[in-house]
N, C-alpha and C. Protein backbone atom coordinates (compact mmCIF):
# COMPACT_ATOMS: atom_id res chain seq x y z
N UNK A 1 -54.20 6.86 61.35
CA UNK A 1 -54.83 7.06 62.63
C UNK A 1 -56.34 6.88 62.52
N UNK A 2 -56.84 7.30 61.26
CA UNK A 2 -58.51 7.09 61.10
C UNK A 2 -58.95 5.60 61.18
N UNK A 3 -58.17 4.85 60.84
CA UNK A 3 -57.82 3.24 60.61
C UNK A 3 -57.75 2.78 61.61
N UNK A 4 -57.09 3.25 62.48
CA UNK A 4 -56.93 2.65 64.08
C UNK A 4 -57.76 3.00 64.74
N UNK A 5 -58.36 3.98 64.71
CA UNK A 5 -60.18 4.46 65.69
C UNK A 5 -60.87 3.28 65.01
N UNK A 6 -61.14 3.40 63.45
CA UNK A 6 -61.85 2.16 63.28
C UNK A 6 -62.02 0.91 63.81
N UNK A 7 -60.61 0.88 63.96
CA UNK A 7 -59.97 -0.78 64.44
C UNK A 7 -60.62 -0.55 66.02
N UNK A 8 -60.60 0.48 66.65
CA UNK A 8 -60.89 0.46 68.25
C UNK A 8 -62.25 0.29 68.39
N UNK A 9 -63.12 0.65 67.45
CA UNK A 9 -64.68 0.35 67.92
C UNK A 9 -64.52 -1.13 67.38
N UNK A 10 -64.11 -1.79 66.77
CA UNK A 10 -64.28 -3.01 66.17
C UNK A 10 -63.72 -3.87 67.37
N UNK A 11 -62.74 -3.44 68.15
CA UNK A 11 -62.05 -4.45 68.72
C UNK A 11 -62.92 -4.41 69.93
N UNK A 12 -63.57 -3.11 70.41
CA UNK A 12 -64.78 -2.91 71.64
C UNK A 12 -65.93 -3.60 71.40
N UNK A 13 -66.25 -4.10 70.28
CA UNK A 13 -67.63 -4.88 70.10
C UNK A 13 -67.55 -6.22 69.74
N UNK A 14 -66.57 -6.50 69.47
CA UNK A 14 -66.11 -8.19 70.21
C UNK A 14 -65.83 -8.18 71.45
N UNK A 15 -64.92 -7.23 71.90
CA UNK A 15 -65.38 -7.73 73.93
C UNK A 15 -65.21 -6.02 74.28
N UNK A 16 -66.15 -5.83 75.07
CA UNK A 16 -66.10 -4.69 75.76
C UNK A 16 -65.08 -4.66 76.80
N UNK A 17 -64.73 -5.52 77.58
CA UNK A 17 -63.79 -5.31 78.69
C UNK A 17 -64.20 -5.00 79.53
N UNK A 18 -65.53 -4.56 79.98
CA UNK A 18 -66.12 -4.09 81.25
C UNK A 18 -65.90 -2.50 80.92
N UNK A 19 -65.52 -1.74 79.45
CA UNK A 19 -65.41 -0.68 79.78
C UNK A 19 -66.63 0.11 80.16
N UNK A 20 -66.97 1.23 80.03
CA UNK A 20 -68.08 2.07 79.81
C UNK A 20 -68.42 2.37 78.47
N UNK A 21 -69.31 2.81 78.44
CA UNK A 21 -69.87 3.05 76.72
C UNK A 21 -69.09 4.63 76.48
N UNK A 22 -68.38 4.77 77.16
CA UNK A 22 -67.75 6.46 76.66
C UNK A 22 -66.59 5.76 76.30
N UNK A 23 -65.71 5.41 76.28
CA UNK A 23 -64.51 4.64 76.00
C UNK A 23 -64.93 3.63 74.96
N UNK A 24 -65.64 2.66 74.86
CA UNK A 24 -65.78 1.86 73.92
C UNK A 24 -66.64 2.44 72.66
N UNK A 25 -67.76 3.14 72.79
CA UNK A 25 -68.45 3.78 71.86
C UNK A 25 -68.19 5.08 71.16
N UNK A 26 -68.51 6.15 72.09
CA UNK A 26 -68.68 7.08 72.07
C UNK A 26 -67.10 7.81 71.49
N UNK A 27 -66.27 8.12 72.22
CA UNK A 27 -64.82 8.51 71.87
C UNK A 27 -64.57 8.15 71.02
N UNK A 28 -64.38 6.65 70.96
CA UNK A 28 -63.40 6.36 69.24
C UNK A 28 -64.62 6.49 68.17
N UNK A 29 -65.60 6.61 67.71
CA UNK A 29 -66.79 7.46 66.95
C UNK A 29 -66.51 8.67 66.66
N UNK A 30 -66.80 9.67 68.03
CA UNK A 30 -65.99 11.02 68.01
C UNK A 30 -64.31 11.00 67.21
N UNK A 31 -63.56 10.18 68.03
CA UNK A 31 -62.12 10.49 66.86
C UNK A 31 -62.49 9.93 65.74
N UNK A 32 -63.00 8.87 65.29
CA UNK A 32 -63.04 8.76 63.85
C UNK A 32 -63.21 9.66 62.84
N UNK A 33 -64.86 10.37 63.47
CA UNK A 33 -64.85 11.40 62.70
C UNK A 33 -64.16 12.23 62.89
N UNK A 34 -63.28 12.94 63.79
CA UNK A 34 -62.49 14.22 63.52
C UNK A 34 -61.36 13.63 62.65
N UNK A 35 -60.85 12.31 62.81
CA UNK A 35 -60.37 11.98 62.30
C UNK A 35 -59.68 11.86 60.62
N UNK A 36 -61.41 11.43 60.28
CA UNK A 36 -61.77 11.97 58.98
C UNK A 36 -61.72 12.61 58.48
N UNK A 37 -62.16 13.67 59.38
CA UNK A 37 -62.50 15.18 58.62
C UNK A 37 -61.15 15.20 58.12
N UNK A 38 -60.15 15.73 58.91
CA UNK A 38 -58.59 15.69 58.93
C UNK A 38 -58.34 15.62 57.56
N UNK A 39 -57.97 14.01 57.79
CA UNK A 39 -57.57 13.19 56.35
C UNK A 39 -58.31 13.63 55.21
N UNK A 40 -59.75 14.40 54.68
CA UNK A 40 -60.34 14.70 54.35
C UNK A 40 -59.73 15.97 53.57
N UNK A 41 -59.57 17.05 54.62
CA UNK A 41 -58.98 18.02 54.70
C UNK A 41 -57.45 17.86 53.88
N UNK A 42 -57.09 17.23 54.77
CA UNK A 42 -55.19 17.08 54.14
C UNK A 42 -54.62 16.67 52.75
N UNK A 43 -55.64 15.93 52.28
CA UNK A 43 -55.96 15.25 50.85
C UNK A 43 -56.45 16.10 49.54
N UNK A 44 -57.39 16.74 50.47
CA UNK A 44 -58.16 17.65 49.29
C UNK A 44 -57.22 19.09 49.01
N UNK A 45 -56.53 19.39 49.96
CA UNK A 45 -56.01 20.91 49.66
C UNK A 45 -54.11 20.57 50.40
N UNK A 46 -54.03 19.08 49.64
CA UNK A 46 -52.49 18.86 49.94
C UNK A 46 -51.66 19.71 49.00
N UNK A 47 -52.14 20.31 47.84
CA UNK A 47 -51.14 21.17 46.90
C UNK A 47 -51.13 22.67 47.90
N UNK A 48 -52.34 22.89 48.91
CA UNK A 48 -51.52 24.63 49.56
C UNK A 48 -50.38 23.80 50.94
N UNK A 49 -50.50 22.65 50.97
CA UNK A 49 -49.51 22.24 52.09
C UNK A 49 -48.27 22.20 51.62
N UNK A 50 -48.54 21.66 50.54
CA UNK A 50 -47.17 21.79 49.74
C UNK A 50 -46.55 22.58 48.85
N UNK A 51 -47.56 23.70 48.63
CA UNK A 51 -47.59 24.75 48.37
C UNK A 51 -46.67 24.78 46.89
N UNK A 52 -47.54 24.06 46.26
CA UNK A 52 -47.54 23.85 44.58
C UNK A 52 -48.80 23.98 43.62
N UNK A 53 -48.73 23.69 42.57
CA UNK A 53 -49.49 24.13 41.68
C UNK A 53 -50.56 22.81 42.28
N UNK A 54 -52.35 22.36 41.97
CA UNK A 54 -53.36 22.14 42.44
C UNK A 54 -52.91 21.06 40.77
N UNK A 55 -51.87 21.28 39.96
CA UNK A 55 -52.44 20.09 39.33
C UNK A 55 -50.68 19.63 39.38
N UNK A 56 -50.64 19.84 40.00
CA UNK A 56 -48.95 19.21 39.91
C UNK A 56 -49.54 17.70 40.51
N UNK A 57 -48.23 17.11 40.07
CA UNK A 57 -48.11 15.36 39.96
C UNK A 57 -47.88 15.34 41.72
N UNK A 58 -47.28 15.84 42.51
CA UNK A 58 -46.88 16.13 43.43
C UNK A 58 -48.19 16.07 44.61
N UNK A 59 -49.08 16.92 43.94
CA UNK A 59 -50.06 16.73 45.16
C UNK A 59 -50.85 15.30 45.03
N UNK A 60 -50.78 14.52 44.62
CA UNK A 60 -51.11 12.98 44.67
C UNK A 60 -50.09 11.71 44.78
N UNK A 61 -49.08 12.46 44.60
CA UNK A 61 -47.95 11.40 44.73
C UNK A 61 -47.16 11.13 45.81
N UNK A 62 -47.03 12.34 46.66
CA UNK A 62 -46.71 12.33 48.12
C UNK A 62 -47.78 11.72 48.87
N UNK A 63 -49.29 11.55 48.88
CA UNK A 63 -50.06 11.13 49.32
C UNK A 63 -49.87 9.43 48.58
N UNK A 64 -49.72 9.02 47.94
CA UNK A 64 -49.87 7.83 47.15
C UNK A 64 -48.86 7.05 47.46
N UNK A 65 -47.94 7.66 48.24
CA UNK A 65 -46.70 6.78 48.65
C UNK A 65 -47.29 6.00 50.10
N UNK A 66 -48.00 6.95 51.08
CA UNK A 66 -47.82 6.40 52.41
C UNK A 66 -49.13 4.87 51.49
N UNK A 67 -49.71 5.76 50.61
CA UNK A 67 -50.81 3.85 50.37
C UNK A 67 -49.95 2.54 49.84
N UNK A 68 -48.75 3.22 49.57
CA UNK A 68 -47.70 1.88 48.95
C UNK A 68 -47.80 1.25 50.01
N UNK A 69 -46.50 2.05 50.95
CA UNK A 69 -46.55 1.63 52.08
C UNK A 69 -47.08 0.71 53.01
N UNK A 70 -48.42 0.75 52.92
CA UNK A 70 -49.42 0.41 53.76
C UNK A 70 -49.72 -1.46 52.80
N UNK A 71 -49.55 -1.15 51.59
CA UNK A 71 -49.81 -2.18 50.85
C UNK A 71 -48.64 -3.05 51.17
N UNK A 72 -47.26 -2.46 51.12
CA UNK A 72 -46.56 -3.15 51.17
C UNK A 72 -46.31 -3.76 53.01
N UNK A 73 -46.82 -3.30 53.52
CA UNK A 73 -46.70 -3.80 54.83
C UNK A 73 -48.07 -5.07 55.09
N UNK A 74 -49.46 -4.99 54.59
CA UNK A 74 -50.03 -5.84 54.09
C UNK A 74 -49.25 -7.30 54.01
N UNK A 75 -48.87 -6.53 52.03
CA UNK A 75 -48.08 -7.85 51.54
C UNK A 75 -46.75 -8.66 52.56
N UNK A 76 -46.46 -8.23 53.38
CA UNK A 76 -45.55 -8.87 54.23
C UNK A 76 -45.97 -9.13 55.35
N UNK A 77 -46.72 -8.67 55.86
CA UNK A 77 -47.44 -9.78 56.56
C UNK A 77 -47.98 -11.00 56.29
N UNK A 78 -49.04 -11.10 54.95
CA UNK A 78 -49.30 -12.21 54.26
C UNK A 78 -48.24 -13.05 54.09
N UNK A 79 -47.23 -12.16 53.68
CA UNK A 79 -45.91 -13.94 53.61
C UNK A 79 -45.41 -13.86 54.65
N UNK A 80 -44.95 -13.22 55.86
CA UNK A 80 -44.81 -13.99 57.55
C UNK A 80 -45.24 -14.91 57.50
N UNK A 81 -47.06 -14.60 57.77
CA UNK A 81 -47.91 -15.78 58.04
C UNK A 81 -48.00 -16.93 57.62
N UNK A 82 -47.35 -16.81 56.00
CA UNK A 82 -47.55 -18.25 55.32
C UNK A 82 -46.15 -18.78 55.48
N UNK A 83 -45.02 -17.94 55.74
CA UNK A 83 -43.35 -18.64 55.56
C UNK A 83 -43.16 -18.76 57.29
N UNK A 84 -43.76 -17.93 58.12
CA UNK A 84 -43.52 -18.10 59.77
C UNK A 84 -44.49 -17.61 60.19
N UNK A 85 -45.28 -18.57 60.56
CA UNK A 85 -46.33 -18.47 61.07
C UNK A 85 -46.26 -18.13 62.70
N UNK A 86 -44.92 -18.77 63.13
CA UNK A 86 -44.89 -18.98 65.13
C UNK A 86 -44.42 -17.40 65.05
N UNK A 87 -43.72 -16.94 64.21
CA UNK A 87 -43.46 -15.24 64.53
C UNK A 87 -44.21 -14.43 64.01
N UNK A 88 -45.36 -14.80 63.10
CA UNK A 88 -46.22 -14.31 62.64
C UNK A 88 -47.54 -14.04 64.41
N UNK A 89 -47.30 -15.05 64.61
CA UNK A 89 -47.96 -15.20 65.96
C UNK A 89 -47.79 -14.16 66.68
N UNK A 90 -46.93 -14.20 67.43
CA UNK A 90 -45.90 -13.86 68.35
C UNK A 90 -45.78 -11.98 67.75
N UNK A 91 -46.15 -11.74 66.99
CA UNK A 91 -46.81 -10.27 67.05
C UNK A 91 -47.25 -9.83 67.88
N UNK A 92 -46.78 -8.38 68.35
CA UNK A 92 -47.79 -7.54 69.34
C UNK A 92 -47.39 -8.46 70.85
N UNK A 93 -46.66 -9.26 70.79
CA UNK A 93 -46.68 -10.16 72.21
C UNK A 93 -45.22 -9.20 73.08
N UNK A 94 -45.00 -8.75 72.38
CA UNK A 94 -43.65 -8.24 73.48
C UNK A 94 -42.22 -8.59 73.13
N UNK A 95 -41.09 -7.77 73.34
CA UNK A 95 -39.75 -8.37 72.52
C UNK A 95 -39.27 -9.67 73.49
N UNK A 96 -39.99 -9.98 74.72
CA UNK A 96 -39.54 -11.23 75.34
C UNK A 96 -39.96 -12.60 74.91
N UNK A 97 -40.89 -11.98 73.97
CA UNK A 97 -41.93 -13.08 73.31
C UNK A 97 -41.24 -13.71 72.00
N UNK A 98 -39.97 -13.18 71.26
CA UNK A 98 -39.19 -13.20 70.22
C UNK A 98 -39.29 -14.55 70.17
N UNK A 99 -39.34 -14.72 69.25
CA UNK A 99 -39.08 -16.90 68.85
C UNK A 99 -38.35 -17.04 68.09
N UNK A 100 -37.65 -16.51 67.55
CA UNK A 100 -35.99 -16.72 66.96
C UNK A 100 -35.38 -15.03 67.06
N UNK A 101 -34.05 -15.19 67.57
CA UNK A 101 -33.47 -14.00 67.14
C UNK A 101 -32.54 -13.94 65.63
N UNK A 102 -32.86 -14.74 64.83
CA UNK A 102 -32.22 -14.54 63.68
C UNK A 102 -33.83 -14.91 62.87
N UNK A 103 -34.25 -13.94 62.03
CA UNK A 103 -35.63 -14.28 60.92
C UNK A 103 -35.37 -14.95 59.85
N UNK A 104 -33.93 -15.44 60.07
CA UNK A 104 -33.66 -16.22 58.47
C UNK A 104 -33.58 -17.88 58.55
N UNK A 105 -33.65 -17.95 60.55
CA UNK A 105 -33.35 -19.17 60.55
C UNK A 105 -34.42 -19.94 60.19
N UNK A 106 -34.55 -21.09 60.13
CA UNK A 106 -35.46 -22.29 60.39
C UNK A 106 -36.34 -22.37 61.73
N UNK A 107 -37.42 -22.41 61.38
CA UNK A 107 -38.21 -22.78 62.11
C UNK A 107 -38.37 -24.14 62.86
N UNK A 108 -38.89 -24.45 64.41
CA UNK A 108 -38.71 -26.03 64.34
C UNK A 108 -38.99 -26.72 63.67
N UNK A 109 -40.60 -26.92 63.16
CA UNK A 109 -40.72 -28.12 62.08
C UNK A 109 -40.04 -27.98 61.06
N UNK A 110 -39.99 -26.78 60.49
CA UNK A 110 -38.98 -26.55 59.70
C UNK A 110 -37.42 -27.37 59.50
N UNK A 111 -36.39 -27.23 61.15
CA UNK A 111 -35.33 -28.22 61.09
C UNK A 111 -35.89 -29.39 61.48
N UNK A 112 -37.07 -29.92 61.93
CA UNK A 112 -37.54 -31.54 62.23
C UNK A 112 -37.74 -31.80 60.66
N UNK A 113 -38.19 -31.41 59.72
CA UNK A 113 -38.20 -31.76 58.68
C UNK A 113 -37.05 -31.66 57.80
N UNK A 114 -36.27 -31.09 57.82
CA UNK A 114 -34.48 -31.53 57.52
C UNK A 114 -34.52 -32.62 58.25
N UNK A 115 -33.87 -32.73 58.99
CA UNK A 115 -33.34 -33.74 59.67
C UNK A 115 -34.16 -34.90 59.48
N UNK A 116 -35.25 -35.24 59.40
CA UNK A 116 -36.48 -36.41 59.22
C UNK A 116 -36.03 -36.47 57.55
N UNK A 117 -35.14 -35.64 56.64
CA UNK A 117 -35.02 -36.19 55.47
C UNK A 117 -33.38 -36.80 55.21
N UNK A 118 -32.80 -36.12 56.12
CA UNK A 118 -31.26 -36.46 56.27
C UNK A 118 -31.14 -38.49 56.75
């Protein structure tokens, strides 16, 4: 969530939208930092959340998973983009926006280029 306030002042200062400066500036600034703090908070004293020992493997490893995660969602995006790029696109567009309902099929140039070798 601290990531996505980020992402919101970033996406307000390439186009404002006509908002106001309380919506584009001000707010997502304000959540960032509470934001922070948070994550800050949750990180540093995750062994009384989990209410284990302060050197157990545990209080860094439950935290160290959601960064897999995050990596691994990264890394798959990077190969969308490079193996399907038109559904790589077509992100964030809406489920009417779907450009194949099977992800395993072929893409058009994809079957124009079969067939152009057949």
């Amino acid at each position: 969530m601290t990531i996505t306030s980020v992402a919101v002042i970033g996406y307000f200062a390439a186009d404002t939208r006509g908002e106001p400066i309380w919506r584009r500036v001000i707010a997502p600034v304000l959540a960032t930092a509470g934001l922070g703090w948070i994550l800050w908070l949750t990180i540093a004293q995750f062994d009384v959340l989990l209410d284990v020992d302060p050197t157990s493997p545990l209080r860094w490893a439950f935290p160290a998973s959601f960064a897999v995660a995050a990596a691994l969602g990264l890394a798959w995006a990077i190969l969308l983009k490079a193996w399907r790029p038109d559904a790589y696109a077509a992100i964030g567009l809406g489920a009417h926006a779907a450009v194949n309902s099977n992800p395993f099929a072929p893409t058009t140039a994809q079957a124009a280029r079969a067939e152009a070798v057949r």
